[in-house]
Protein backbone atom coordinates (compact mmCIF):
# COMPACT_ATOMS: atom_id res chain seq x y z
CA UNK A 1 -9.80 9.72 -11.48
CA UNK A 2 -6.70 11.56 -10.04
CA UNK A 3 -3.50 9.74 -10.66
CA UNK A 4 -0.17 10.75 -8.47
CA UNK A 5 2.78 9.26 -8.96
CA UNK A 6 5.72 8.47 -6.75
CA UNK A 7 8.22 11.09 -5.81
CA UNK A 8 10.79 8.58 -3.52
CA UNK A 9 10.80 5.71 -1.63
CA UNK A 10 12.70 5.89 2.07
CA UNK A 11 13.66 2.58 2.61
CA UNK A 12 13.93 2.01 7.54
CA UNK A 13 13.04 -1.79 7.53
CA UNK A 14 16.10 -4.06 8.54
CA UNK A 15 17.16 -6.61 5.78
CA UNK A 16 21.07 -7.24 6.09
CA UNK A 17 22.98 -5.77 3.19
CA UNK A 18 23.82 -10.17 2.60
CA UNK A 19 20.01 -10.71 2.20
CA UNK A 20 19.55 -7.69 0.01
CA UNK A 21 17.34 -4.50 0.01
CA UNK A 22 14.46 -4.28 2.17
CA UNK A 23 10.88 -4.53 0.56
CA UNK A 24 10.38 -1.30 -1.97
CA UNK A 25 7.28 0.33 -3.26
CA UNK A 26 6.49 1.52 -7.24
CA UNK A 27 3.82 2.10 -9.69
CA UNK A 28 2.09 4.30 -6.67
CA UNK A 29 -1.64 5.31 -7.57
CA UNK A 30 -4.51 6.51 -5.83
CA UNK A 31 -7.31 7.31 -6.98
CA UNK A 32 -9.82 10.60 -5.39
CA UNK A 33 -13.01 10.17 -3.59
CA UNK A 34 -15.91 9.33 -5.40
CA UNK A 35 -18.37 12.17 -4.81
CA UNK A 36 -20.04 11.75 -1.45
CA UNK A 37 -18.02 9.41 -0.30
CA UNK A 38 -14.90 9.50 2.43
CA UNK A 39 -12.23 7.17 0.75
CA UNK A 40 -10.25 6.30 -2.05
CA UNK A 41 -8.15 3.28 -3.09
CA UNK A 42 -4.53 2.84 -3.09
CA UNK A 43 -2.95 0.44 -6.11
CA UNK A 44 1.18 -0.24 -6.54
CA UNK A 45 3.62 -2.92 -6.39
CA UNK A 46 5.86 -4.39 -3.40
CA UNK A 47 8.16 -6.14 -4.37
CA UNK A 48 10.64 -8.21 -1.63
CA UNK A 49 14.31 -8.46 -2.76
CA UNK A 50 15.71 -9.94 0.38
CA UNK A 51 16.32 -13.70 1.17
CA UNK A 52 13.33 -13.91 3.17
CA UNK A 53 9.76 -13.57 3.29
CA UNK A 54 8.39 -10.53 4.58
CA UNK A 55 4.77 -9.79 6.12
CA UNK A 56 2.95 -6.60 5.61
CA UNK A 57 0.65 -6.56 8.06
CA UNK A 58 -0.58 -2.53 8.09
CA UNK A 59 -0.53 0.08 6.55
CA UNK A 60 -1.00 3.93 7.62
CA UNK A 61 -0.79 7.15 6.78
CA UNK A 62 -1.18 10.67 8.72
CA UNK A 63 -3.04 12.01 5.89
CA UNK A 64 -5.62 9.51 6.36
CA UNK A 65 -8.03 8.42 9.56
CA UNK A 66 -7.63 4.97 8.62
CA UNK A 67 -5.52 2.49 5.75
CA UNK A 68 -6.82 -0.69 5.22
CA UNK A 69 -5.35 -3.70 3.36
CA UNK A 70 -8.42 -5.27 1.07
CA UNK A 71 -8.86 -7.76 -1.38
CA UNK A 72 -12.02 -7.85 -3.76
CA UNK A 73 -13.43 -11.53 -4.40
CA UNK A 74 -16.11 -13.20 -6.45
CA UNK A 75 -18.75 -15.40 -4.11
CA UNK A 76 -21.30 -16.57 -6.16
CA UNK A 77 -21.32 -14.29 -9.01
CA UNK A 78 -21.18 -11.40 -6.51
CA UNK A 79 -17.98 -8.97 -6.02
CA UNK A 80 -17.10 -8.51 -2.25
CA UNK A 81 -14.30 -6.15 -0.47
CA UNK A 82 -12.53 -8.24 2.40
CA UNK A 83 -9.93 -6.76 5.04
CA UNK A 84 -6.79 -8.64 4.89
CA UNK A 85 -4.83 -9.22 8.37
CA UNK A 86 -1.44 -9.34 5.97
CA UNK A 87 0.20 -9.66 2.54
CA UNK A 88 3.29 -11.88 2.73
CA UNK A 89 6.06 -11.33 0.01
CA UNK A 90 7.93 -14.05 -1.36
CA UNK A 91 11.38 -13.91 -1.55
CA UNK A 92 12.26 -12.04 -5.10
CA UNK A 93 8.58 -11.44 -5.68
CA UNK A 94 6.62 -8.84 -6.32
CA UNK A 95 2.61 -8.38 -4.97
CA UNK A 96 0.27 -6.25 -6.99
CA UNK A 97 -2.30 -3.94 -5.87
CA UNK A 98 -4.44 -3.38 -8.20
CA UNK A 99 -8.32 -2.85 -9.26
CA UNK A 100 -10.32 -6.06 -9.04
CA UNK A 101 -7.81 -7.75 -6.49
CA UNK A 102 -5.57 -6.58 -3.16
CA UNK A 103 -6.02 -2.83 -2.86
CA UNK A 104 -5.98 -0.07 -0.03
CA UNK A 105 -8.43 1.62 1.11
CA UNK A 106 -7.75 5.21 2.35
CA UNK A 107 -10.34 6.23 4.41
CA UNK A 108 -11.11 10.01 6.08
CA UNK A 109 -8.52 11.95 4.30
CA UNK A 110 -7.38 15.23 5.22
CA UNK A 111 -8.37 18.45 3.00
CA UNK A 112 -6.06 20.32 1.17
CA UNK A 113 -3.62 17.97 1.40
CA UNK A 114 -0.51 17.47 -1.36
CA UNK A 115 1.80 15.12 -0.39
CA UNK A 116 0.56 11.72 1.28
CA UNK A 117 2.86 9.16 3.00
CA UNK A 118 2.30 5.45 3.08
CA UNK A 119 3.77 4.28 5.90
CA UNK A 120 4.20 -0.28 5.21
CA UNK A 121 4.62 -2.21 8.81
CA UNK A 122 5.49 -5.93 9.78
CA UNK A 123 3.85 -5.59 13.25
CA UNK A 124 5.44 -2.83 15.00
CA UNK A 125 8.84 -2.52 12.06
CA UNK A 126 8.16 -0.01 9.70
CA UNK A 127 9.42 -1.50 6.27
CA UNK A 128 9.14 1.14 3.99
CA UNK A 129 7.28 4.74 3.61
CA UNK A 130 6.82 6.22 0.61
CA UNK A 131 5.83 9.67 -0.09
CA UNK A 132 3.11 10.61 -3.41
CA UNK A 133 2.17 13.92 -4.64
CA UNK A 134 0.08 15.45 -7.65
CA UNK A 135 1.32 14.89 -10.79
C-alpha cells in the first residue's frame, strides 16, 4: 500500500474571518490500485472550524475519472460500500475517513501521475483543494 502525504492545503471556500477558517483537510492518504483493478481509496480528516455547519457534497479530482464519497456498513453480518449524497461537518468537528467507515473512492486514475488534487465542494462552492504527492 502506497502512502502520500499532504504537501498544502489551499483554503477558496467563504467562511467570514468572524466565523473562523473555512473547512481544512489533514492526515491525507491514499492508497494504490489493487492489481487489476481501476481505483483506490482516499482516507483523511475534515475538520469545520467555522460557526456553522458545512456540507460536502462532492468531491473531484482531474487526476481521476470519477471521486466518490462512500461509507462501508454491516447488513446482516455482511460488509457493503454505499455512495453518500454528502458529509455534513459540525461546527468545531472533525469527520474521519477512514478504512471500515466514510472513505473515497478514486476511480480511473491517470498514469504517471505525481501530484493529485482533491478538489471538496458544497454544491457548486469549492471549499477546499488540497494537493498530495509521493512521499
Amino acid at each position: 500500500m502506497k502512502r502520500i502525504t499532504l504537501l498544502f492545503t489551499l483554503c477558496v471556500a467563504a467562511c467570514s474571518s468572524e466565523s473562523g477558517p473555512p473547512l481544512s483537510v489533514s492526515n491525507v492518504e491514499l492508497t494504490n490500485p489493487m492489481p487489476g483493478r481501476s481505483m483506490s481509496a482516499g482516507y483523511l480528516i475534515l475538520r469545520n472550524d467555522s460557526d456553522e455547519p458545512t456540507r460536502v457534497t462532492s468531491v473531484s479530482s482531474p487526476q481521476f475519472g470519477s471521486v466518490e464519497i462512500h461509507e462501508t456498513q454491516i447488513d446482516d453480518g455482511v460488509s457493503r460500500m454505499r455512495e453518500l449524497p454528502e458529509v455534513l461537518v459540525a461546527p468545531g468537528a472533525e469527520v474521519r475517513f477512514e478504512r471500515g467507515g466514510k472513505h473515497l473512492m478514486l476511480m480511473r486514475p491517470a498514469t504517471n501521475v505525481s501530484e493529485i488534487r482533491l478538489n471538496f465542494y458544497s454544491d457548486d462552492t469549492l471549499l477546499v483543494s488540497v494537493t498530495v504527492g509521493d512521499d
